[in-house]
Protein backbone atom coordinates (compact mmCIF):
# COMPACT_ATOMS: atom_id res chain seq x y z
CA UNK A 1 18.53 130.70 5.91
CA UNK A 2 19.26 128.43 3.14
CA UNK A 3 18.06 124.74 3.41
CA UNK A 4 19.38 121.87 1.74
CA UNK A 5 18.33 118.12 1.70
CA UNK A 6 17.15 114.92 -0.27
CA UNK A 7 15.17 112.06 0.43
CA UNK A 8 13.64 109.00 -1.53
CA UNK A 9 10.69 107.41 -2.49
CA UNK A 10 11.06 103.75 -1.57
CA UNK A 11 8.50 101.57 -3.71
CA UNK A 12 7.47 101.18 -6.81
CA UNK A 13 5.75 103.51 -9.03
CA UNK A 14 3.82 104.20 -12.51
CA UNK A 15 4.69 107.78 -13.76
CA UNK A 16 1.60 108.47 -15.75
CA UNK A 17 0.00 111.99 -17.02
CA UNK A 18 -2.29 111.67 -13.99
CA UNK A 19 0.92 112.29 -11.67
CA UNK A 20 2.71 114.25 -13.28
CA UNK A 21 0.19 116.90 -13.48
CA UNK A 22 -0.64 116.70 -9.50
CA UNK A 23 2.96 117.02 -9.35
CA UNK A 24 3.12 120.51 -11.54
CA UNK A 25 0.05 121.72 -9.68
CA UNK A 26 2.02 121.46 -6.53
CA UNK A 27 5.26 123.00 -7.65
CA UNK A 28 3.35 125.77 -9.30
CA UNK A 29 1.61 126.61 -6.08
CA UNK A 30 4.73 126.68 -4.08
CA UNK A 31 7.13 128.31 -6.13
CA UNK A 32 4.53 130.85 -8.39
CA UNK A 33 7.39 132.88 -9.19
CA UNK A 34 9.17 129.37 -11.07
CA UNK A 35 9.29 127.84 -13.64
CA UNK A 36 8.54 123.72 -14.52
CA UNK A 37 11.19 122.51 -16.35
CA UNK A 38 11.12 118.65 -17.41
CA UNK A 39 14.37 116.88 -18.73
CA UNK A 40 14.68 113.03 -19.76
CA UNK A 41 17.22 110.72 -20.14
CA UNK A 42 17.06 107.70 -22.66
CA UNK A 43 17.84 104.15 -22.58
CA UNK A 44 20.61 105.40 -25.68
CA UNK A 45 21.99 107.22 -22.24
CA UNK A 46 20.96 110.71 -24.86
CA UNK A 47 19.76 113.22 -23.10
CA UNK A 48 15.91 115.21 -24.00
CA UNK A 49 14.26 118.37 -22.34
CA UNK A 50 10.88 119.33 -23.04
CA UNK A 51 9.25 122.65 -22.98
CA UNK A 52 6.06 122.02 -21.93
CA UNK A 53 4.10 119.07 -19.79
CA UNK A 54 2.47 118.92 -23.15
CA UNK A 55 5.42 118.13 -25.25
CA UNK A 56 6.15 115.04 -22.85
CA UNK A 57 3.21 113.84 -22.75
CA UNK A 58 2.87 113.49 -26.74
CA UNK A 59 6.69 112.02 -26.65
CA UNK A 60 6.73 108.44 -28.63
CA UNK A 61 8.98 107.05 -25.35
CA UNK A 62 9.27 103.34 -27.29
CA UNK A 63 12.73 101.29 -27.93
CA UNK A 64 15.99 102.64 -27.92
CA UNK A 65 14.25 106.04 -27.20
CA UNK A 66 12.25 105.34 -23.88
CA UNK A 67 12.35 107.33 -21.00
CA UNK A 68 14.32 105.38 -18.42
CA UNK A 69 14.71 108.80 -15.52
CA UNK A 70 12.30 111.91 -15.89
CA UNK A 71 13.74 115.10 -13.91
CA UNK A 72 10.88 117.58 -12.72
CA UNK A 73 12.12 120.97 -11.15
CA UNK A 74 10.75 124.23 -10.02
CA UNK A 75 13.77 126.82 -9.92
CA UNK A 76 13.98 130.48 -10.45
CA UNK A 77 14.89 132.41 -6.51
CA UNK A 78 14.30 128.26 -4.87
CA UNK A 79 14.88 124.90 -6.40
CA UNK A 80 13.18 121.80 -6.07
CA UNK A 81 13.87 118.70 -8.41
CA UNK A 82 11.97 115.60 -8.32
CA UNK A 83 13.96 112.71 -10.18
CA UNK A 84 12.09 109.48 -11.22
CA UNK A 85 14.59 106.83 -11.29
CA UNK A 86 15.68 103.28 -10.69
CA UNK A 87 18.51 102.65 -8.28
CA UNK A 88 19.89 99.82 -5.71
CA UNK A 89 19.88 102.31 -2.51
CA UNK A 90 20.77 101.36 0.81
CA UNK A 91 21.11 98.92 3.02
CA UNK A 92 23.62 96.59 0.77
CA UNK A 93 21.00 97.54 -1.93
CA UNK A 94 18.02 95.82 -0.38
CA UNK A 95 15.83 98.94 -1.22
CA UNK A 96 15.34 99.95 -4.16
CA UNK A 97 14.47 103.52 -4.64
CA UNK A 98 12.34 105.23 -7.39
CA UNK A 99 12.66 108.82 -6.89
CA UNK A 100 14.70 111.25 -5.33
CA UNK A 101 13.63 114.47 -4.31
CA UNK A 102 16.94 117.34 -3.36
CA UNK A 103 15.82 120.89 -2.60
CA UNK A 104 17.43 124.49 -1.10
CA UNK A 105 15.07 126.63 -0.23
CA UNK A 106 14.82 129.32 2.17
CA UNK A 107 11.68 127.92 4.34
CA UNK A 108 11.67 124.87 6.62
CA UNK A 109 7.60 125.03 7.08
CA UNK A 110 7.34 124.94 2.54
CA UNK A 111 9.69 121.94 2.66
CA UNK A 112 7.66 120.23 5.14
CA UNK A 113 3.95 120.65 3.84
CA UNK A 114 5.36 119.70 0.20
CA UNK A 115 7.18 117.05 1.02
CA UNK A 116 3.66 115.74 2.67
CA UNK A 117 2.00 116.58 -0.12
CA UNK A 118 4.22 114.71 -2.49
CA UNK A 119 4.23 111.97 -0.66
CA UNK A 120 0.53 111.50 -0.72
CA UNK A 121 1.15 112.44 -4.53
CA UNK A 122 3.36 108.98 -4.47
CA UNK A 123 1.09 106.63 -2.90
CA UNK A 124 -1.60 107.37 -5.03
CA UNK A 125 0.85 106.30 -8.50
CA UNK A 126 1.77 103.26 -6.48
CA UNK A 127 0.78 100.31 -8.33
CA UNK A 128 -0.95 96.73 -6.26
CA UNK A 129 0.48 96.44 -3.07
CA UNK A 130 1.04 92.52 -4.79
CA UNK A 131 3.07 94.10 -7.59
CA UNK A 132 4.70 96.73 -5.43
CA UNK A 133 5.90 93.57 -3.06
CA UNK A 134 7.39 91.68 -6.47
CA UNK A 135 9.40 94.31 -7.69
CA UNK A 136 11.36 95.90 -5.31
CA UNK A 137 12.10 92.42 -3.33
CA UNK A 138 15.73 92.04 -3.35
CA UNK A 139 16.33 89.04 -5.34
CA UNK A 140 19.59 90.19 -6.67
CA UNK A 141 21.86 89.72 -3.02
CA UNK A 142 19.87 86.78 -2.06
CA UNK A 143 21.32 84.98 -5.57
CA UNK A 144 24.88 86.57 -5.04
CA UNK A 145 25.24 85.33 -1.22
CA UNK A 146 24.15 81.75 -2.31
CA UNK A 147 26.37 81.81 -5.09
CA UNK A 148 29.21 83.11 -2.77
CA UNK A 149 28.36 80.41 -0.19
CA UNK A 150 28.52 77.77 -3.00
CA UNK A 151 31.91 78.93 -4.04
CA UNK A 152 33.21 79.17 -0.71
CA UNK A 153 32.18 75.78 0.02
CA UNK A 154 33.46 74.16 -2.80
CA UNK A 155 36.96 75.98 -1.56
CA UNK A 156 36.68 75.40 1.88
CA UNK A 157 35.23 71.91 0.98
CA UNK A 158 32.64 72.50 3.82
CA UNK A 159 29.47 70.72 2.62
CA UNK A 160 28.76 67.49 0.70
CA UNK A 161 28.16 67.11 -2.70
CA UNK A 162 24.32 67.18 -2.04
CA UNK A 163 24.17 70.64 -0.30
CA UNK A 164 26.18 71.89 -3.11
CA UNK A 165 23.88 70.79 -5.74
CA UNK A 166 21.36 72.45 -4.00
CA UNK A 167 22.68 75.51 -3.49
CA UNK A 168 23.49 75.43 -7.36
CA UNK A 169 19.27 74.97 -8.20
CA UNK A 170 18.48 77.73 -5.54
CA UNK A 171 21.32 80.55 -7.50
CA UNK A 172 19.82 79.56 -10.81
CA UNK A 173 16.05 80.14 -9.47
CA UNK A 174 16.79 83.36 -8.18
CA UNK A 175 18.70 84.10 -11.50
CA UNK A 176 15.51 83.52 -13.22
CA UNK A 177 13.08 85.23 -10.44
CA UNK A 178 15.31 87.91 -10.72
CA UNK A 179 15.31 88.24 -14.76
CA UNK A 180 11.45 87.67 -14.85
CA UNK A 181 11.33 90.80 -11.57
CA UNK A 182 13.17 93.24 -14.19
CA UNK A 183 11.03 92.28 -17.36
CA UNK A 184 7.90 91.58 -15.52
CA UNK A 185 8.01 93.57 -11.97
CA UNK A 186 9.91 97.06 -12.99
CA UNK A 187 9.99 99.08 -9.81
CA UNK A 188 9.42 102.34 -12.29
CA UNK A 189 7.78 102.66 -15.38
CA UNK A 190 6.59 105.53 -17.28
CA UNK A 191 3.33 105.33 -18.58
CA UNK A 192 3.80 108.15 -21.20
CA UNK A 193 3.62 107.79 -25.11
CA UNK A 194 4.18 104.26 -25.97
CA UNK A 195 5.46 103.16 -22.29
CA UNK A 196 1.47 102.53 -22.09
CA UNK A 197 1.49 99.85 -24.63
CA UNK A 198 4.31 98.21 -23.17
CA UNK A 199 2.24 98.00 -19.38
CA UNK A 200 -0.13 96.19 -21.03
CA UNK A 201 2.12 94.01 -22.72
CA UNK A 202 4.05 93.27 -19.38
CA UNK A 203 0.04 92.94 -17.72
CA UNK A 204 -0.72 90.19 -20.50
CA UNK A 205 2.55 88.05 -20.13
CA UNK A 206 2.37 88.20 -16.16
CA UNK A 207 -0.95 86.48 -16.28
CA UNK A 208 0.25 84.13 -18.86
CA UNK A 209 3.70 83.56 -15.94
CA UNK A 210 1.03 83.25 -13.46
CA UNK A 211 -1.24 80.48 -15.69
CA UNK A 212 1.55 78.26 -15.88
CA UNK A 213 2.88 79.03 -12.22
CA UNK A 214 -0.83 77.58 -11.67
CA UNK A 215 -0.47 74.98 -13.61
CA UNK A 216 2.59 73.55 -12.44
CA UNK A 217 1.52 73.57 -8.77
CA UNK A 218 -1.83 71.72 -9.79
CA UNK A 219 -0.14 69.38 -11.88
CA UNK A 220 2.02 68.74 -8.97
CA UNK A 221 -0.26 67.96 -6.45
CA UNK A 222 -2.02 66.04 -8.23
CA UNK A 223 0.64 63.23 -8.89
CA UNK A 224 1.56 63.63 -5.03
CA UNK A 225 -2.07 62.56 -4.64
CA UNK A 226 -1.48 59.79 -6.83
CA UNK A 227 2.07 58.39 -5.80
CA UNK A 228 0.37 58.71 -2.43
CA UNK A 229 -2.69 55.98 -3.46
């Protein structure tokens, strides 16, 4: 019997050296007569294998030449590839998925017990459920259907001027929530080489976004409170 199948991983995750080598601990065990093969692909769209977990790991993975999907897969008489990626799935892309796993092997009780394994393998390179929550909210339809509504209004001459200019403040909000979710919030980032560096980077200006956020709100209600006197 030969089995064949995929599923996703649906929330956000930090690929780090950590993971990766639970991950090659697992494959090795289930397929002993395999062999871990790791392939990138760049933000240049070039393409990279590696021959060892050790050659990744030392891999610069900065600018032009960071890792933007990481391919693990055991193969020799079964195959098993684990893709890291970042995709609009389904559901009129309100999920957005972060690995897919596709197999055919020969054993319905391996594919079960790994795929329970890997997902407990997932959960624990899940970052704050806070941060999770940020980056794979769909920001991206909400802004398109208010934009649609706003053009169809303005055809259909449907709502007043008013509703219209609000619906024009809400799109460009959720423009800007959704830029600041992609540079901020990335549903998948690879904590290898220089990707590190960046984290903290992103870490530093999110507490900065959140300081003025803060601010604002404070600011805020405090000339309520005063208009109110």
């Amino acid at each position: 019997m030969n089995i064949k199948g995929k599923y996703h991983v649906k929330h956000a995750l930090i690929v780090n050296k950590e993971g990766i080598e639970r991950i090659i601990l697992l494959l090795t065990d289930y397929f002993p007569k395999g062999t871990i093969n790791f392939a990138a692909t760049l933000k240049n769209n070039a393409d990279v294998r590696f021959n060892t977990a050790e050659e990744l790991y030392s891999y610069d993975n900065a600018g032009k030449y960071r890792i933007i999907e990481l391919s693990i897969d055991a193969n020799k008489f079964d195959a098993y590839r684990i893709t890291f990626y970042s995709r609009d799935g389904d559901y009129f892309h309100l999920i957005k998925w972060t690995t897919i796993i596709s197999y055919q092997l020969d054993e319905k009780k391996k594919i079960i017990s790994l795929e329970a394994q890997l997902k407990e393998t997932f959960q624990e390179m899940k970052p704050a459920f806070w941060y999770n929550l940020i980056s794979i909210f769909p920001f991206t339809p909400f802004r398109n259907f208010i934009a649609l509504t706003w053009l169809a209004s303005i055809f259909l001459k449907s709502f007043d001027n008013s509703i219209l200019i609000i619906l024009i403040i809400i799109a460009v909000i959720l423009t800007i929530v959704d830029i600041l979710q992609n540079l901020l919030f990335p549903s998948l980032q690879f904590a290898i080489g220089k990707g590190v560096d960046e984290m903290s980077k992103r870490e530093k200006y999110r507490k900065t976004l959140i300081g003025i956020i803060i601010t604002i709100i404070t600011l805020g209600v405090s000339v309520l409170s005063f208009l109110k006197k």
